[in-house]
Protein backbone atom coordinates (compact mmCIF):
# COMPACT_ATOMS: atom_id res chain seq x y z
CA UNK A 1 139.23 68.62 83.42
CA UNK A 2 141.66 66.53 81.86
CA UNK A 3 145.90 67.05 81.74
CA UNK A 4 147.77 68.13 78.98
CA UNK A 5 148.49 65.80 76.39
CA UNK A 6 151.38 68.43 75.50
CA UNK A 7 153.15 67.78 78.22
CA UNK A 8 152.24 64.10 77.88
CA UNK A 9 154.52 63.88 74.88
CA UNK A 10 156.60 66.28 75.48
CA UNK A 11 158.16 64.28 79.45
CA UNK A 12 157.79 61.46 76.92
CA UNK A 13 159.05 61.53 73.50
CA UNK A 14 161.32 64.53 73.69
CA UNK A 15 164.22 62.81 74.95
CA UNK A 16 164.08 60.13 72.98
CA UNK A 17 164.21 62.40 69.88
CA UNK A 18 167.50 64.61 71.48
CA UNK A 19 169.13 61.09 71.72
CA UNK A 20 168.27 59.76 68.37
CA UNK A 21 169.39 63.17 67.00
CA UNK A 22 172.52 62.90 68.85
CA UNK A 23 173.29 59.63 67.50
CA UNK A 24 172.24 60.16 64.11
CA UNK A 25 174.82 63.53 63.57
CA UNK A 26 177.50 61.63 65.56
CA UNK A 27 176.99 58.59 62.92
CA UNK A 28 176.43 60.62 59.80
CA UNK A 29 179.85 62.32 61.12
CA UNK A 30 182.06 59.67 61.26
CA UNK A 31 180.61 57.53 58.47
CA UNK A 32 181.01 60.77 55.99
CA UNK A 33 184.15 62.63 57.44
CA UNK A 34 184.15 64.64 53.70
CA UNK A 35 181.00 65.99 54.72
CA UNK A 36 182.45 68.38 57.10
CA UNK A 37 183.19 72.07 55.82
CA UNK A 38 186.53 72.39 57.58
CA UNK A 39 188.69 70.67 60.21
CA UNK A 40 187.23 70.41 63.61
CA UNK A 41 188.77 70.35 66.72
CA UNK A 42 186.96 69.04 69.00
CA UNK A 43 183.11 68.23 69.95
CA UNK A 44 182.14 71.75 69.44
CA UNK A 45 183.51 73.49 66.66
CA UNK A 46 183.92 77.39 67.39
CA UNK A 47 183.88 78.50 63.90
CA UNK A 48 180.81 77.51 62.61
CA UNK A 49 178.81 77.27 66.00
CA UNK A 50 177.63 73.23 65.12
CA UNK A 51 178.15 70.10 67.04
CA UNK A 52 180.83 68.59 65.05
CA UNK A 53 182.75 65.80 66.19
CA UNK A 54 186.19 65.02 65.21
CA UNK A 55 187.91 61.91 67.11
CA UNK A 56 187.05 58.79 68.23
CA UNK A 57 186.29 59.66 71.89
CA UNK A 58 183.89 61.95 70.81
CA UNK A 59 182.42 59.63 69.02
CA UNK A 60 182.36 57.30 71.81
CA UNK A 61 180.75 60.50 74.21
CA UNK A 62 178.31 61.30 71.46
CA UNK A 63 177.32 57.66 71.63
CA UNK A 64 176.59 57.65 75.27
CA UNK A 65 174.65 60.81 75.63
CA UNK A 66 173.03 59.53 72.86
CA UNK A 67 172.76 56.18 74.07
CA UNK A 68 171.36 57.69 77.58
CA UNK A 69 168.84 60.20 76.25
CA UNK A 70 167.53 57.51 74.35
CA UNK A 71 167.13 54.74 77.11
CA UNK A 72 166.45 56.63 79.89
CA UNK A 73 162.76 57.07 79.00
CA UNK A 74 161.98 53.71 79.44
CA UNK A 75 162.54 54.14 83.20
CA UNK A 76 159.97 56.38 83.66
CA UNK A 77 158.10 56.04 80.53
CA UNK A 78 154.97 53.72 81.70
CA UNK A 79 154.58 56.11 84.53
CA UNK A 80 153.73 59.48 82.50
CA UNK A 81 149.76 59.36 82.08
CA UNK A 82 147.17 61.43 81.47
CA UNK A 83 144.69 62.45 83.92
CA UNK A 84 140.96 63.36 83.89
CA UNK A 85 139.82 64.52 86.90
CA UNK A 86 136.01 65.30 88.19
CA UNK A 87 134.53 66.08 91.20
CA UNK A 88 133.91 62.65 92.02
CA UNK A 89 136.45 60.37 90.45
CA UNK A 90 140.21 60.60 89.42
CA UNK A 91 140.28 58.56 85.37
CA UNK A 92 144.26 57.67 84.65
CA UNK A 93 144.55 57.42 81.23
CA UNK A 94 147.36 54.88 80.25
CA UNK A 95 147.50 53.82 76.54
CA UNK A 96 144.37 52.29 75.51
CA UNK A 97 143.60 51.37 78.83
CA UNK A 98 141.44 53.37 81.44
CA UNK A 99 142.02 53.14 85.53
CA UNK A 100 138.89 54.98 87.30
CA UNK A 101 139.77 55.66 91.22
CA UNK A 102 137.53 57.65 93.54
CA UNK A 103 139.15 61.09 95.17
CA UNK A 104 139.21 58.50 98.39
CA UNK A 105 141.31 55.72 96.69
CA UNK A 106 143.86 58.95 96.42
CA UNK A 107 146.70 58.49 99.18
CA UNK A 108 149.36 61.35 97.21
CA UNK A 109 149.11 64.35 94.68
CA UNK A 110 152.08 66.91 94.38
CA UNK A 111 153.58 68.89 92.45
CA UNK A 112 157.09 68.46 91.79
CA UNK A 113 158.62 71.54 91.78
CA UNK A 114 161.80 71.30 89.76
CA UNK A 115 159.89 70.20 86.66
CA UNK A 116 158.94 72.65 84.06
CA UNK A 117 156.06 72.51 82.34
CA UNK A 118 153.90 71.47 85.31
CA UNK A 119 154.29 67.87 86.69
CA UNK A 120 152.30 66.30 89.33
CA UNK A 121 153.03 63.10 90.95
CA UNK A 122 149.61 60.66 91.90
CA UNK A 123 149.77 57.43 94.23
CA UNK A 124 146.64 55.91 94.85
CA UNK A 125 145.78 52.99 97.08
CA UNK A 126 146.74 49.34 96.09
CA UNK A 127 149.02 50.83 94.07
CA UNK A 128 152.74 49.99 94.43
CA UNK A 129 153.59 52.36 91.37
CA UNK A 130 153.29 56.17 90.75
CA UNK A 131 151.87 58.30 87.67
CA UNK A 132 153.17 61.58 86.35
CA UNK A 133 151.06 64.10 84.84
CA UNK A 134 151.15 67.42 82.99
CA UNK A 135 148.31 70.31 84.50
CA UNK A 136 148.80 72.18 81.09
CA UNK A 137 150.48 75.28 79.62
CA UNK A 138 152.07 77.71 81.87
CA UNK A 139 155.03 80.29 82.06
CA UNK A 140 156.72 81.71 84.80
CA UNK A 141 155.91 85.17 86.09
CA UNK A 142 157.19 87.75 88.77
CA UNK A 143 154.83 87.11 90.89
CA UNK A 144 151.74 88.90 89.24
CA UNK A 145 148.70 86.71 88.20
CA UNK A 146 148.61 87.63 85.00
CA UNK A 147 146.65 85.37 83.38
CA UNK A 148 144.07 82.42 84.44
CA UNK A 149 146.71 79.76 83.32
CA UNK A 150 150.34 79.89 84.73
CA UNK A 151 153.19 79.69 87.52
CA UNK A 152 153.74 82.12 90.32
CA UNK A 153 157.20 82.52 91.25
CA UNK A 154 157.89 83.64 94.38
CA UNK A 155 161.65 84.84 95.16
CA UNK A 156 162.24 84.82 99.00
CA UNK A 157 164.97 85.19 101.27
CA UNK A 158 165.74 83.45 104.25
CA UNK A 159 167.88 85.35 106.91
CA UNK A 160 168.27 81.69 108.62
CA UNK A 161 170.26 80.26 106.40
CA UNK A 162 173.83 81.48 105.94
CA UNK A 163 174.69 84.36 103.56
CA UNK A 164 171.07 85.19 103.29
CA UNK A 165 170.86 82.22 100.31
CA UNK A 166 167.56 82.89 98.24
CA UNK A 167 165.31 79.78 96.84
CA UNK A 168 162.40 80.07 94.99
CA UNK A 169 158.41 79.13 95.57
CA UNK A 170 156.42 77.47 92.93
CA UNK A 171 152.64 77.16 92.82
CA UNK A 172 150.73 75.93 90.03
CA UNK A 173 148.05 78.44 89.03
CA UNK A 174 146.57 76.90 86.19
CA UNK A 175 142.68 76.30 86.32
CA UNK A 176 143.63 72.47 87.11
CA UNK A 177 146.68 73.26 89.43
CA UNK A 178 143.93 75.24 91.09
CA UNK A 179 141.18 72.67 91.40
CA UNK A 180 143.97 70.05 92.64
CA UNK A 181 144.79 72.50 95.38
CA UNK A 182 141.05 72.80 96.19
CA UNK A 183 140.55 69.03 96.22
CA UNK A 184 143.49 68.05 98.37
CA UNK A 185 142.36 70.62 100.95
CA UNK A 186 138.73 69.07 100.80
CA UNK A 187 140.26 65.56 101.08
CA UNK A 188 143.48 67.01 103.46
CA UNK A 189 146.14 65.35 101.26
């Protein structure tokens, strides 16, 4: 069962691609004023419902979200894998370059919860460092399984906690979100 190269790209080329877009229309903007239909006033122009930018500190803002969405990645970028795993042995996947563990060599697998499309999080021993991968296609449902590959979403309310606040349950119910849960109860991760 191996991850989902979708989500491979996806956690890490997307931003990248939002920040070179950014820059590129905050560039072509201010090298090519005349190009603009009508005065603008301001980053977002309520006319004409496009990102137009009009004065020099949006330029300058452009430039750093730009600038951000762009470098960010390479933070995290080395860490975003993909993952085969078998009965036996966990394969990381990194570039050309193939890392073979046994489910023992495994000290950490879980799912991080405020990431959507699935993300898991691996450590395994003699390991300083941390992969990321993607379980696969899902959506979010109320609650009923209706279909072999997806996210439950549980909505619960705790009278504990003041005002009777509601948070919201995760759980991975894709066929490999599934066989990860079955594993780390095997190995009691």
């Amino acid at each position: 069962m191996e991850s989902s190269r979708t989500t491979y790209y996806l956690y890490k080329y997307l931003p990248v691609a939002i920040g070179v877009f950014i820059l590129l229309i905050a560039s072509v903007d201010f090298l090519f004023p005349e190009l603009r239909s009508h005065q603008s006033h301001g980053v977002f122009d309520r006319h004409s419902s496009t990102i137009v930018v009009s004065n020099l500190t949006g330029y300058i803002i452009a430039g750093v979200i730009g600038f951000i969405c762009v470098m960010a990645p390479l933070l995290y970028q080395h860490r975003i894998v993909v993952v085969r795993l078998t009965e036996e042995k966990v394969v990381i996947l990194q570039g050309e370059e193939s890392l073979e563990y046994d489910w023992q060599d495994v000290t950490q697998l879980k799912l991080l919860r405020r990431y959507k499309p699935t993300m898991y999080k691996l450590r395994v021993k003699d390991d300083d460092d941390y992969f990321l991968f993607g379980t696969g296609n899902s959506v979010i449902t109320d609650g009923k399984d209706e279909s072999d590959d997806g996210f439950f979403l549980f909505r619960m309310v705790d009278s504990d906690l003041r005002n009777d606040q509601e948070y919201f349950v995760l759980v991975d119910t894709s066929p490999m979100g599934r066989f990860i849960e079955r594993k780390k109860r095997e190995l009691e991760l």
